[in-house]
N, C-alpha and C. Protein backbone atom coordinates (compact mmCIF):
# COMPACT_ATOMS: atom_id res chain seq x y z
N UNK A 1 56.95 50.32 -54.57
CA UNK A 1 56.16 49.15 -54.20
C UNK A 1 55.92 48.33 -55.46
N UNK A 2 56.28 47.22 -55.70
CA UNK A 2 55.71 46.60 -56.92
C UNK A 2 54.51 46.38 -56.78
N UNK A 3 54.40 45.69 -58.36
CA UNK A 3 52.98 45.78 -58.87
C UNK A 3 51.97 44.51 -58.02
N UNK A 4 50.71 45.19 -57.98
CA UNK A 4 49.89 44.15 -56.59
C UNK A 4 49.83 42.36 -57.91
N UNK A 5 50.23 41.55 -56.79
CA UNK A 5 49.69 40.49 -57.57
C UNK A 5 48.64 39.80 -57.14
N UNK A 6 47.87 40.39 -55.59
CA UNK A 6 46.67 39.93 -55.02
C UNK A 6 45.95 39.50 -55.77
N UNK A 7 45.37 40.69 -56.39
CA UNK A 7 43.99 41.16 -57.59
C UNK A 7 42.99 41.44 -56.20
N UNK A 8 43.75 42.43 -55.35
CA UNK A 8 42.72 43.14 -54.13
C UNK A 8 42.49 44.27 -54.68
N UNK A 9 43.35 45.04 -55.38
CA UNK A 9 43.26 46.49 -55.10
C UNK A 9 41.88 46.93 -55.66
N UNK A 10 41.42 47.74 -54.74
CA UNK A 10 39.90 48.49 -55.00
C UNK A 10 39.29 47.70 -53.84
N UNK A 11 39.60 46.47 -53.30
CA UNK A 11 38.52 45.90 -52.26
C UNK A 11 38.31 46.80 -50.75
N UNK A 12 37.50 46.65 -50.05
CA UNK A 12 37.58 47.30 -48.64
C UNK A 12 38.82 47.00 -47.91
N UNK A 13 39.14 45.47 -48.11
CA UNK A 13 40.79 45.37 -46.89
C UNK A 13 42.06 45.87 -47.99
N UNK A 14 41.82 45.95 -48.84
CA UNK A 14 43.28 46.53 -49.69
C UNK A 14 42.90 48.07 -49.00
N UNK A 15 41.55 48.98 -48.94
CA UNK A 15 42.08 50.20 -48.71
C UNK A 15 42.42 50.61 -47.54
N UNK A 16 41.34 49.44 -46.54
CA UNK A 16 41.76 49.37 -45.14
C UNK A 16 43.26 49.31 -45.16
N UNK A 17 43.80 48.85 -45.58
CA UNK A 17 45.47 48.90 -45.80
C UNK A 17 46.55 50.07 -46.37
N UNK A 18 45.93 50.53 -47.02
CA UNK A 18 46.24 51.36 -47.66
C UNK A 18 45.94 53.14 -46.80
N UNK A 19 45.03 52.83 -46.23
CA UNK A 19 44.63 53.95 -45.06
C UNK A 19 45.31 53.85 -44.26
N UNK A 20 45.67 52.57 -43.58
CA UNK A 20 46.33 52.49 -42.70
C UNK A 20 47.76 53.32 -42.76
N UNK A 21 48.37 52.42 -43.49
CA UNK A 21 49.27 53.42 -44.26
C UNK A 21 49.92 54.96 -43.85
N UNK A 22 48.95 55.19 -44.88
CA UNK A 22 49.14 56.79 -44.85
C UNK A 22 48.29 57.48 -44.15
N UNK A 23 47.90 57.37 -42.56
CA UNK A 23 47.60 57.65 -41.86
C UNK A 23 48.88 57.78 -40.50
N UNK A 24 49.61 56.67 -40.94
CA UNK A 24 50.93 56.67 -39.71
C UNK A 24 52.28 57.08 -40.66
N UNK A 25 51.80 57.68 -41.85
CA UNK A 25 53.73 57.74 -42.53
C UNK A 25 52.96 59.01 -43.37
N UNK A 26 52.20 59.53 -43.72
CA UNK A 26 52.07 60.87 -44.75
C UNK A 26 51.76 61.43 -43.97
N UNK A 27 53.00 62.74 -43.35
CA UNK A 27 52.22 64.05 -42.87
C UNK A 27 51.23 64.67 -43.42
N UNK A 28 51.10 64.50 -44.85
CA UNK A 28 49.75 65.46 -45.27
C UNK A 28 48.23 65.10 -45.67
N UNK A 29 48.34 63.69 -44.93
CA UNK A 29 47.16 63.39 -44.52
C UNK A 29 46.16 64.04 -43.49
N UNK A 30 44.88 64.08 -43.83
CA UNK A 30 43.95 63.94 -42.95
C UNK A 30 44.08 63.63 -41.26
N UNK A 31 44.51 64.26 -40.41
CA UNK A 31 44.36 63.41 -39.03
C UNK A 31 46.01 62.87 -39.02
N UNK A 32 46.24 62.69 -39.95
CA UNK A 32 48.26 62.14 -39.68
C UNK A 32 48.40 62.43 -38.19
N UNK A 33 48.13 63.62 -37.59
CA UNK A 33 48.72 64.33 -36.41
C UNK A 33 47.82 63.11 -34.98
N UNK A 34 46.79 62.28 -35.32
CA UNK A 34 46.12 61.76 -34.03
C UNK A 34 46.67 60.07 -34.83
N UNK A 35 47.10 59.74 -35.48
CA UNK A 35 48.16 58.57 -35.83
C UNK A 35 49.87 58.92 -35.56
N UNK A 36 50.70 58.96 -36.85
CA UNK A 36 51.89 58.61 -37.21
C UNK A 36 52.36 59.97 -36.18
N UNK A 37 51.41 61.18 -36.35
CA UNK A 37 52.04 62.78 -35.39
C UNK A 37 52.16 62.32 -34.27
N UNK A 38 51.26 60.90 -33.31
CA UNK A 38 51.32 60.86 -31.81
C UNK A 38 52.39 59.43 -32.26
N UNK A 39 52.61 59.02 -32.44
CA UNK A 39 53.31 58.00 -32.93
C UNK A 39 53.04 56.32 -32.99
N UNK A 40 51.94 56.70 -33.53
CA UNK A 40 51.34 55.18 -34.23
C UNK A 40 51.90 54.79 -35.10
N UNK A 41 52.53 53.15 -35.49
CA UNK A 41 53.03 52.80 -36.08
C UNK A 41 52.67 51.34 -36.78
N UNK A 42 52.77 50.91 -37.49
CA UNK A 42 52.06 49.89 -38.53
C UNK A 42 53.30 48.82 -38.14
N UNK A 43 52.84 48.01 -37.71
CA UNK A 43 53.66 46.37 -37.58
C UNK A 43 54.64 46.27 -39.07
N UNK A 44 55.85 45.98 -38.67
CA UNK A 44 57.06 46.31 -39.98
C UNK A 44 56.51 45.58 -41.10
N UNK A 45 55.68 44.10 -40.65
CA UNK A 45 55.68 42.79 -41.42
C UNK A 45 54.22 43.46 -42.66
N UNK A 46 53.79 44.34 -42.18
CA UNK A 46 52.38 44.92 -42.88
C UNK A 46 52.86 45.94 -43.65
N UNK A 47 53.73 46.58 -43.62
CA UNK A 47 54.31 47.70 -44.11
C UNK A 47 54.07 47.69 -45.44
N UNK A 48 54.84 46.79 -45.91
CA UNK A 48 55.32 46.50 -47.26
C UNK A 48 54.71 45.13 -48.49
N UNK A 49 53.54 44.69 -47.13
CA UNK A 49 53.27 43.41 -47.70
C UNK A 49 51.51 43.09 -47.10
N UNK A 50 50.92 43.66 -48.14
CA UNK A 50 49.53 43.48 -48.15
C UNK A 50 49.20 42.07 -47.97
N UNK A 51 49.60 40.72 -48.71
CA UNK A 51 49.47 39.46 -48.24
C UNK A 51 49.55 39.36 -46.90
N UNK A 52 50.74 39.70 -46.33
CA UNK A 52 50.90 39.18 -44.50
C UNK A 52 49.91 40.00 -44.06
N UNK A 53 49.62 41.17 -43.96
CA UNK A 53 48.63 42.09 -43.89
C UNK A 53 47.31 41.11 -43.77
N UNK A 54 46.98 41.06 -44.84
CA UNK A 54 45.18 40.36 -45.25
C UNK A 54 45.16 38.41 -44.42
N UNK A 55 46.87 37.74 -44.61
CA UNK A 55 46.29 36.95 -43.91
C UNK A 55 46.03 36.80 -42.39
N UNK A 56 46.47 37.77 -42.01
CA UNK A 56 46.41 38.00 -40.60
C UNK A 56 44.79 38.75 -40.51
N UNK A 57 44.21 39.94 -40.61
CA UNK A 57 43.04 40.54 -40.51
C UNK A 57 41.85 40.13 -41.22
N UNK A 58 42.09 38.90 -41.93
CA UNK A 58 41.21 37.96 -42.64
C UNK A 58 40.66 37.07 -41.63
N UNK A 59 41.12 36.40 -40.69
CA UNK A 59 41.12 35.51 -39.62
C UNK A 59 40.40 36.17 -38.78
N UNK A 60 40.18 37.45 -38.44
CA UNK A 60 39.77 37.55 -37.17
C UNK A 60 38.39 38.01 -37.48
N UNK A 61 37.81 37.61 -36.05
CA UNK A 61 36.21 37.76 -35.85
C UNK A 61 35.47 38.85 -36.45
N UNK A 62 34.58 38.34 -37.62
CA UNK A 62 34.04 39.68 -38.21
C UNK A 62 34.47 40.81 -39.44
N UNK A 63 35.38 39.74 -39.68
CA UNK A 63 35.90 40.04 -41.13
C UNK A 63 35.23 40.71 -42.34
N UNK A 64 34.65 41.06 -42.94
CA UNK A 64 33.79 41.48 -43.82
C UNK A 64 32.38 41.57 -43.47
N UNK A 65 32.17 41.49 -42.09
CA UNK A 65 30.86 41.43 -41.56
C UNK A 65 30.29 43.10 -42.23
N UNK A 66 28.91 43.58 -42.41
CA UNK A 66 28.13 44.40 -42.62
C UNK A 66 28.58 45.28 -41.01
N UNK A 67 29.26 46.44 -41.09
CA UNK A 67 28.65 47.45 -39.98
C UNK A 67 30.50 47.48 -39.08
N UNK A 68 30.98 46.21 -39.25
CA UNK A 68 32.35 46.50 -38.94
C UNK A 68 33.45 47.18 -39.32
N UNK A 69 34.10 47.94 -39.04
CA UNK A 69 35.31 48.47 -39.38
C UNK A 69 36.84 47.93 -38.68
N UNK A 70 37.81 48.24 -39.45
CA UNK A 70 38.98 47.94 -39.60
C UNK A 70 39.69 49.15 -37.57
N UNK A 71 39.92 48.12 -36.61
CA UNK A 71 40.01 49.50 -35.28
C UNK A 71 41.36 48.84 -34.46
N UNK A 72 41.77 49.60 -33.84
CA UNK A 72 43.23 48.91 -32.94
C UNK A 72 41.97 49.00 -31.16
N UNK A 73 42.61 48.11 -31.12
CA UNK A 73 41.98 47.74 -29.78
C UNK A 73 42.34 48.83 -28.81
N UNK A 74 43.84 48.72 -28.20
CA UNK A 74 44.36 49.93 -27.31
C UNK A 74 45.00 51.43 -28.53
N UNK A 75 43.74 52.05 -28.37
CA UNK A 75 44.13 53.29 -29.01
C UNK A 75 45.12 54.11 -28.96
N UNK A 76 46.18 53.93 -27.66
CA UNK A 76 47.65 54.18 -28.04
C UNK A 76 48.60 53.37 -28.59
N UNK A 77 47.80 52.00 -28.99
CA UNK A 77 48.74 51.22 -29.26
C UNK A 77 49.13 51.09 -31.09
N UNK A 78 49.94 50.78 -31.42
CA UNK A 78 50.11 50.21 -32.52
C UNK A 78 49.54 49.42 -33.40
N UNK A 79 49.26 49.34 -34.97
CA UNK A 79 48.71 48.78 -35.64
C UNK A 79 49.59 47.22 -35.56
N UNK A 80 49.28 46.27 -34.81
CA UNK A 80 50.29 45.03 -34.67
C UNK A 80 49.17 44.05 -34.51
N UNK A 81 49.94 42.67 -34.70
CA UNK A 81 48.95 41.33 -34.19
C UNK A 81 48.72 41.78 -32.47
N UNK A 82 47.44 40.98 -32.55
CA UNK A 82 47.39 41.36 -31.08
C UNK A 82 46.50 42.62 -30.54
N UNK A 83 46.64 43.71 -31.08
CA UNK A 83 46.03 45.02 -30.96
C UNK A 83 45.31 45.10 -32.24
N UNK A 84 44.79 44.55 -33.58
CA UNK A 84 43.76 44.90 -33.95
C UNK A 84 42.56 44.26 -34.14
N UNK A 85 41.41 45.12 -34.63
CA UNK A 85 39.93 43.93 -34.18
C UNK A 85 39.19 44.44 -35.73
N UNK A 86 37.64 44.21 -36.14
CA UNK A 86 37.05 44.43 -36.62
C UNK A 86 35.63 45.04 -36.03
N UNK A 87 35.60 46.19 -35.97
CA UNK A 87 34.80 46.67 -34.66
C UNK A 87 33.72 47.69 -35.30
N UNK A 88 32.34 47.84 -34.34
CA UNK A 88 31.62 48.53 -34.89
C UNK A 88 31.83 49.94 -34.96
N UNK A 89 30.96 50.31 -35.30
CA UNK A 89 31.38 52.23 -35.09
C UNK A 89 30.91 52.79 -33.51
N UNK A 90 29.87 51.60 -32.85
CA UNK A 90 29.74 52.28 -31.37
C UNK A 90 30.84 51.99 -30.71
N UNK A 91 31.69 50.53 -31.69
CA UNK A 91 33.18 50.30 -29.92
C UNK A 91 33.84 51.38 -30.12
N UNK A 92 34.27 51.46 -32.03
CA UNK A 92 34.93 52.73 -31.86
C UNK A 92 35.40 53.63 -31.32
N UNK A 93 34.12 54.29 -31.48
CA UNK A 93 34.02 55.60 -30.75
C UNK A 93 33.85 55.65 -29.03
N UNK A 94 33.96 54.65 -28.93
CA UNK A 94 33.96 54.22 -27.08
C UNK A 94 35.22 54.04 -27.56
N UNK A 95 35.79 53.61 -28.29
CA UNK A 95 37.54 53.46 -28.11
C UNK A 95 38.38 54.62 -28.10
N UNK A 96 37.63 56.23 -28.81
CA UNK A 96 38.48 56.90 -29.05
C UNK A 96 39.01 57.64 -27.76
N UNK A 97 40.34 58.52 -28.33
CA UNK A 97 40.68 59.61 -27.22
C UNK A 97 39.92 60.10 -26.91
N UNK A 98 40.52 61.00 -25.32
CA UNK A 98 39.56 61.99 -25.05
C UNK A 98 40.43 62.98 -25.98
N UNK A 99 38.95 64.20 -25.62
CA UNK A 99 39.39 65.43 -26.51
C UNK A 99 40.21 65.60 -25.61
N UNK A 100 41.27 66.78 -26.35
CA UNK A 100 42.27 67.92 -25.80
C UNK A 100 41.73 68.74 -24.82
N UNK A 101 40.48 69.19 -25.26
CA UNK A 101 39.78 70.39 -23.87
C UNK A 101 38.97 69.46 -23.05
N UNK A 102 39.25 68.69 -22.64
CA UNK A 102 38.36 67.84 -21.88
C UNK A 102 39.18 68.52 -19.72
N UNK A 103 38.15 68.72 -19.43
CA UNK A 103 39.10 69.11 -17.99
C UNK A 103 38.38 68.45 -17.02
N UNK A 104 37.49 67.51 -17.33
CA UNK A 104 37.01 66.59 -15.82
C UNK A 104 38.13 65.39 -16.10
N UNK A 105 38.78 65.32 -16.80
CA UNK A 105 39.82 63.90 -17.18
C UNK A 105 38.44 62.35 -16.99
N UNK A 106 37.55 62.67 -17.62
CA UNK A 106 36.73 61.81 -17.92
C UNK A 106 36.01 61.96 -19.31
N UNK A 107 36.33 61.00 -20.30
CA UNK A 107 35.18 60.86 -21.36
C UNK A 107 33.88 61.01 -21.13
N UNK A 108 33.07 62.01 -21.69
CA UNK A 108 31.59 61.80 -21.48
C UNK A 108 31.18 63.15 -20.26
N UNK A 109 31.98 63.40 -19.71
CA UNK A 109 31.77 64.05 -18.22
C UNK A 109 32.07 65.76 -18.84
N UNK A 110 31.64 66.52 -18.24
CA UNK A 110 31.85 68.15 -18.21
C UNK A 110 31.32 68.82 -16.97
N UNK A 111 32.40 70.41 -17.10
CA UNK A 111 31.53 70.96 -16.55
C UNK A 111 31.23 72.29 -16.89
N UNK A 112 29.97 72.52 -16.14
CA UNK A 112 29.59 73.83 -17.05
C UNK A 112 29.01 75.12 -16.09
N UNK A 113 30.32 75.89 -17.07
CA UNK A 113 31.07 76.88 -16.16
C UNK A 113 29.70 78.00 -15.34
N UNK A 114 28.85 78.31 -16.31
CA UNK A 114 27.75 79.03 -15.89
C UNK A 114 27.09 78.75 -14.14
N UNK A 115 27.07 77.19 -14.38
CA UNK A 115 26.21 77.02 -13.21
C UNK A 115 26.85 75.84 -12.21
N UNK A 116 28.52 75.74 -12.58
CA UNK A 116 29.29 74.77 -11.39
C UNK A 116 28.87 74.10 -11.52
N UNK A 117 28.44 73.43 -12.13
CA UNK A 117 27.68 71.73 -12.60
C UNK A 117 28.21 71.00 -13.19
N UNK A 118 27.98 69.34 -13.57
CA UNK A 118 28.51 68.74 -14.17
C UNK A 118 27.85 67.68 -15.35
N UNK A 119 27.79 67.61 -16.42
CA UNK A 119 26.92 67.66 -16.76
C UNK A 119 27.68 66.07 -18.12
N UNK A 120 26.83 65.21 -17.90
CA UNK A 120 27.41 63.65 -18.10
C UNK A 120 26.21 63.33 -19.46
N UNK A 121 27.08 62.94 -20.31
CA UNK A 121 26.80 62.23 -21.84
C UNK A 121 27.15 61.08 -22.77
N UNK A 122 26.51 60.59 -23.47
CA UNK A 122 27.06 59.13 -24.55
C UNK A 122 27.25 59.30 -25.54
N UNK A 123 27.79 59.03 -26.43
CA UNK A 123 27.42 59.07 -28.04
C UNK A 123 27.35 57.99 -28.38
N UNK A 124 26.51 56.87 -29.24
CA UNK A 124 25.80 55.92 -29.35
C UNK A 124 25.49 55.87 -30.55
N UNK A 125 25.92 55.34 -31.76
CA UNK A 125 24.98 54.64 -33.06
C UNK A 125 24.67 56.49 -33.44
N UNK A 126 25.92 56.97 -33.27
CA UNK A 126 25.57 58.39 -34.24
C UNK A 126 25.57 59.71 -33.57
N UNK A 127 24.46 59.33 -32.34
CA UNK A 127 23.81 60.63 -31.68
C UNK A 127 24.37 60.56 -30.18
N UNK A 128 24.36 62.13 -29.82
CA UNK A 128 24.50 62.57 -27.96
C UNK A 128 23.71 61.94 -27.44
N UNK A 129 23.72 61.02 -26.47
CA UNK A 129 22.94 61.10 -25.64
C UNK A 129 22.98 61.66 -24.22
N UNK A 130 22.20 62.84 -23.67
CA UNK A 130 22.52 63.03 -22.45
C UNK A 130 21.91 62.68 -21.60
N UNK A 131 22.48 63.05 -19.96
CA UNK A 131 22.11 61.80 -19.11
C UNK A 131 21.97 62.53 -18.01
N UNK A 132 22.16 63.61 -18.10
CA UNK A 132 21.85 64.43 -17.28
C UNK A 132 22.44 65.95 -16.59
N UNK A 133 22.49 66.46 -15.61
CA UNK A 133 23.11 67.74 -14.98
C UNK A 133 23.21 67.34 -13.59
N UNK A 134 24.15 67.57 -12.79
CA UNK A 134 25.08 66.90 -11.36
C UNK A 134 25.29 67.68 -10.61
N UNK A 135 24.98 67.72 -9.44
CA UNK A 135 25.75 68.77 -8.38
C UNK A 135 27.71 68.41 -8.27
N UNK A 136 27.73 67.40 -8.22
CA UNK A 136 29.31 66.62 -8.26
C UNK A 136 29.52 65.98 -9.41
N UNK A 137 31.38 65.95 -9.18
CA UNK A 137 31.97 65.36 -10.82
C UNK A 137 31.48 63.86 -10.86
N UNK A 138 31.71 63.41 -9.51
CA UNK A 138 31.55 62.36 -8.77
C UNK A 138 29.90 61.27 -9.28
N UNK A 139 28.95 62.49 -8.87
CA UNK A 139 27.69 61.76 -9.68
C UNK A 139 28.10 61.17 -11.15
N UNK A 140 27.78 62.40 -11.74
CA UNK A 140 28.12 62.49 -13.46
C UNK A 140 29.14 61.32 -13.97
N UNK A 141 29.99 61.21 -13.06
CA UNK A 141 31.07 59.72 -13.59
C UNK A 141 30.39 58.52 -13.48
N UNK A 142 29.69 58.57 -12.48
CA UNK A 142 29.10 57.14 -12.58
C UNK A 142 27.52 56.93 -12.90
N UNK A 143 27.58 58.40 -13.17
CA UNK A 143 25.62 57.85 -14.30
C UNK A 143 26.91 57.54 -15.60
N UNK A 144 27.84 58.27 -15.84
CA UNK A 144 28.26 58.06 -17.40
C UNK A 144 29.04 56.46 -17.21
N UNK A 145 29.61 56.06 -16.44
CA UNK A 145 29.91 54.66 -16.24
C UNK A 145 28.95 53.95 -16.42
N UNK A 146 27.83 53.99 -15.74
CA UNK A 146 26.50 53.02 -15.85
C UNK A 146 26.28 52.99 -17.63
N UNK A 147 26.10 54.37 -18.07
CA UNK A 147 25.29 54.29 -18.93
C UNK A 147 26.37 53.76 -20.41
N UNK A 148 27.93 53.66 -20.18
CA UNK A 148 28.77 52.69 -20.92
C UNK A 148 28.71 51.58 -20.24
N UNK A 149 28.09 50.78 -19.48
CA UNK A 149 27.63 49.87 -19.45
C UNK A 149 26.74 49.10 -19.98
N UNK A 150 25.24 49.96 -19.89
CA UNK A 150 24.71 49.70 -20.54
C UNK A 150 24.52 49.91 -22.19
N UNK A 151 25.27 50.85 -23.02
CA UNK A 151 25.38 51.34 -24.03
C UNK A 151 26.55 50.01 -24.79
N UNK A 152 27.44 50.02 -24.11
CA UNK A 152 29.04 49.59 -24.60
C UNK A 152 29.10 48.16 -24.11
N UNK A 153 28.47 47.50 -22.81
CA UNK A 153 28.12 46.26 -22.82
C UNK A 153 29.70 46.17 -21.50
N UNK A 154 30.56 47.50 -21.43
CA UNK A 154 31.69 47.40 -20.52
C UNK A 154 31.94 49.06 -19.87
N UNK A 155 32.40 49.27 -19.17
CA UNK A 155 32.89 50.38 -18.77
C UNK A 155 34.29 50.75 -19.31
N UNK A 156 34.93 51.80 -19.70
CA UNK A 156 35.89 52.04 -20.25
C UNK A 156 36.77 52.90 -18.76
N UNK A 157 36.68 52.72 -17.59
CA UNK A 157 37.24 52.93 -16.52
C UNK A 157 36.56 52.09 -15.45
């Protein structure tokens, strides 16, 4: 890579860039395996060129704002124009996968094996919030719908 002639390097969007990076191309990263391992891939034009990079994610809403981070909109999708935002840590984490052991095939939703129940939660600005215990999966989906409504401002189903 030649030498930067920005005069970024050390700023938040040079490392935002730089994470990006080696998050979708170094297996021996951190997490590599929920990027570049599922096959996330960095727009060709960003690859190699921090300028096209910064003038593109410079423009969009919330750029250096306090509390935003660097997020791809559709979390299977690709780091490309189009799919990325500047987002807080609650869209975030409303953006992420579900876990692997998840077996109601709902974010937020469980059940728990002891007592055949189902038992529906948020995570919000840090912390669990729970919302309650369900006779049906059926309840529990839609207190946890409501309550990404009211939490997330949208439902994520």
């Amino acid at each position: 890579m030649p030498a930067a002639s920005h005069k970024m390097t050390g700023t938040k969007i040079y490392w935002t860039w730089r994470n990006m990076l080696n998050r979708c191309k170094d297996k021996k990263r951190y997490r590599y395996d929920r990027y570049g391992g599922r096959g996330i891939q960095v727009y060709e034009l960003w690859r190699n060129d921090f300028q096209a990079f910064y003038d593109y994610v410079s423009k969009l809403p919330h750029y250096l704002e306090d509390g935003y981070w660097f997020d791809r909109i559709d979390n299977n999708g690709h780091y490309e124009p189009g799919n990325v935002r500047w987002a807080t840590i609650s869209t975030q984490i409303h953006n992420q996968s579900m876990k692997i052991n998840n077996t109601s095939g709902h974010r937020g939703v469980c059940r728990l094996k002891d007592c055949n129940r189902w038992m529906a939660y948020i995570g919000y600005e840090g912390k669990r919030h729970y919302l309650g215990i369900y006779e049906n999966i059926d309840e529990a989906i839609e207190v946890r719908r409501q309550a990404e409504i009211e939490f997330y401002g949208e439902a994520s189903f």
